[in-house]
Protein backbone atom coordinates (compact mmCIF):
# COMPACT_ATOMS: atom_id res chain seq x y z
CA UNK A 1 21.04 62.53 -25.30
CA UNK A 2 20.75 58.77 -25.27
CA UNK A 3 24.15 57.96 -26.71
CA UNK A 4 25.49 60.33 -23.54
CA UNK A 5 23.33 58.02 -21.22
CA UNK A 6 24.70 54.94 -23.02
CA UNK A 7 28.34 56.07 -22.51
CA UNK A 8 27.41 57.51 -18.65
CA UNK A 9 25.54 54.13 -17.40
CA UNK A 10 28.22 51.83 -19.93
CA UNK A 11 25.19 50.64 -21.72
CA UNK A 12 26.74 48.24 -24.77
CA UNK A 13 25.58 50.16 -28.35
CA UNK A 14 24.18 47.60 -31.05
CA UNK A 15 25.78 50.49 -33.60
CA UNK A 16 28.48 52.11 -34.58
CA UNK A 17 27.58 55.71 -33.07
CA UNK A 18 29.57 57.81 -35.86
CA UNK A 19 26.99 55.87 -38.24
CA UNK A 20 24.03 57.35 -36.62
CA UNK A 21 25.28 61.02 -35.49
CA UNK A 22 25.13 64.48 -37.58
CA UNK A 23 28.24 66.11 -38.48
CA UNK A 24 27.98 68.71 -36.19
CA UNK A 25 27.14 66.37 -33.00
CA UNK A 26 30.26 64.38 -33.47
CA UNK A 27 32.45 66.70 -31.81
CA UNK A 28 30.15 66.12 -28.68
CA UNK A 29 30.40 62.35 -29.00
CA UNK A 30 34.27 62.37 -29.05
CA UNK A 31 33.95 64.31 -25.97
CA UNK A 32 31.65 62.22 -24.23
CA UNK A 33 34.29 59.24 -25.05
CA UNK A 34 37.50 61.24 -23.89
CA UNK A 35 35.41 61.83 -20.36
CA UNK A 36 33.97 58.63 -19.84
CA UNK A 37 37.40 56.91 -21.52
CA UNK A 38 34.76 54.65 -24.29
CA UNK A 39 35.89 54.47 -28.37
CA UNK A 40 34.84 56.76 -30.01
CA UNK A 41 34.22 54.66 -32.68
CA UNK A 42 32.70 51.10 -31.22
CA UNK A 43 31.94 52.67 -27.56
CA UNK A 44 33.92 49.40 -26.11
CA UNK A 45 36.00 49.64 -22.98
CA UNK A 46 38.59 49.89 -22.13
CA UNK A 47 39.96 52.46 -24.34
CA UNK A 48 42.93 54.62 -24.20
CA UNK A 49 43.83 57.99 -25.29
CA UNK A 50 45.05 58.30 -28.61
CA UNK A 51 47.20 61.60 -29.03
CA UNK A 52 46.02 63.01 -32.68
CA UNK A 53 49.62 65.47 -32.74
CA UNK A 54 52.96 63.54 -32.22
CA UNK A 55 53.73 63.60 -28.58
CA UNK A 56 56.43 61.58 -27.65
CA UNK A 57 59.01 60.13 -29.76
CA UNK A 58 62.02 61.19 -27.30
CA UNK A 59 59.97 63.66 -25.19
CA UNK A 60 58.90 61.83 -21.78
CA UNK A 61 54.86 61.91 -22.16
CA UNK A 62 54.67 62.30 -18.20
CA UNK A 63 56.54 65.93 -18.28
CA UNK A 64 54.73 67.30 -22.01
CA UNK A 65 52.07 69.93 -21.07
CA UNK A 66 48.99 67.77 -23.15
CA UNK A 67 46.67 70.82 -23.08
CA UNK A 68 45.73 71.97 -26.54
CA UNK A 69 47.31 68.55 -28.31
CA UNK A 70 44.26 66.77 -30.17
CA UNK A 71 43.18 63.47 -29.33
CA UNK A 72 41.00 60.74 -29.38
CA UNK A 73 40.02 57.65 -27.60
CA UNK A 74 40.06 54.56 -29.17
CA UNK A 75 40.10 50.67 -28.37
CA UNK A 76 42.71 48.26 -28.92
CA UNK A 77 41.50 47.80 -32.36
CA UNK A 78 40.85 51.05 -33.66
CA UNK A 79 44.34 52.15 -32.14
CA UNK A 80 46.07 49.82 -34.16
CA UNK A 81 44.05 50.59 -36.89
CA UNK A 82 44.82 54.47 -36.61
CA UNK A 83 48.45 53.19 -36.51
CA UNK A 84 48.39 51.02 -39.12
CA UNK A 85 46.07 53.86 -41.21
CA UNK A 86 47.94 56.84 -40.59
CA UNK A 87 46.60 59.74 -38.45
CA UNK A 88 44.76 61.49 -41.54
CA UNK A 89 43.50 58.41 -43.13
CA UNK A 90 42.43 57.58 -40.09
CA UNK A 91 40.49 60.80 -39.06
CA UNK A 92 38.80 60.47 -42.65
CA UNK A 93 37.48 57.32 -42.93
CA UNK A 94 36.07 57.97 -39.33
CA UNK A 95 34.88 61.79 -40.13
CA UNK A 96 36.98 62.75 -37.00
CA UNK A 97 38.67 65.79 -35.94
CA UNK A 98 39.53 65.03 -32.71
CA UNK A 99 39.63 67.30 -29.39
CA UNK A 100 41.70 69.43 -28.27
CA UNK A 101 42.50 68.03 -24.33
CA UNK A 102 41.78 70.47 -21.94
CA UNK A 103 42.03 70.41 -17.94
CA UNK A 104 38.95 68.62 -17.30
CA UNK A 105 40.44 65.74 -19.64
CA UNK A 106 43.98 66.16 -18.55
CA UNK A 107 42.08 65.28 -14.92
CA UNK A 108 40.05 62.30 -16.29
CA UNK A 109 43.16 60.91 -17.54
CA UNK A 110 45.73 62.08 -15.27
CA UNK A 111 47.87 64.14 -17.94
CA UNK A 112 50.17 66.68 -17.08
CA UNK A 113 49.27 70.60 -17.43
CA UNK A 114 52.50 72.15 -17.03
């Protein structure tokens, strides 16, 4: 409940939230992030969305139906690091899954749903 507040009011976090969550709350965290476009990782803004499953790489991102593809969002730093990790590394050294975007997202960050 306070970490939602936190992200909701863009209160600054003194710690890493993934330090301080249970397993099965960090699903809810990486949602809170995707909706209120925070890390998931740091909480700093600005963040962008971090597509977990390859989207892209000839396909034109602004005509790919992003429902169901997994993602994340992540700062400057930890999206380089994901990069520079590898998607799997990545979502184990974090203890990430990612979520799967869905039309309230796809609104949030103006994807395309068709």
């Amino acid at each position: 409940m306070l970490l939602d507040y936190a992200v909701l009011h863009n209160i600054g976090l003194s710690v890493k939230p993934l330090n301080e969550l249970e397993p099965q709350e960090i699903a809810h965290w990486e949602y809170q992030c995707l909706m209120n476009k925070c890390c998931v990782i740091c909480g700093k803004r600005p963040s962008d969305l971090h597509h977990l499953d390859t989207i892209g790489q000839g396909v034109d991102r602004r005509k790919t139906n992003h429902l169901k593809h997994r993602a994340v969002q992540l700062c400057r730093i930890h999206h380089q690091d994901a990069h520079s990790l590898g998607i799997e590394t990545f979502l184990q050294k974090y203890h990430l899954t990612g979520i799967k975007i869905d039309e309230r997202i796809a609104e949030v960050h103006r994807l395309n749903t068709r």
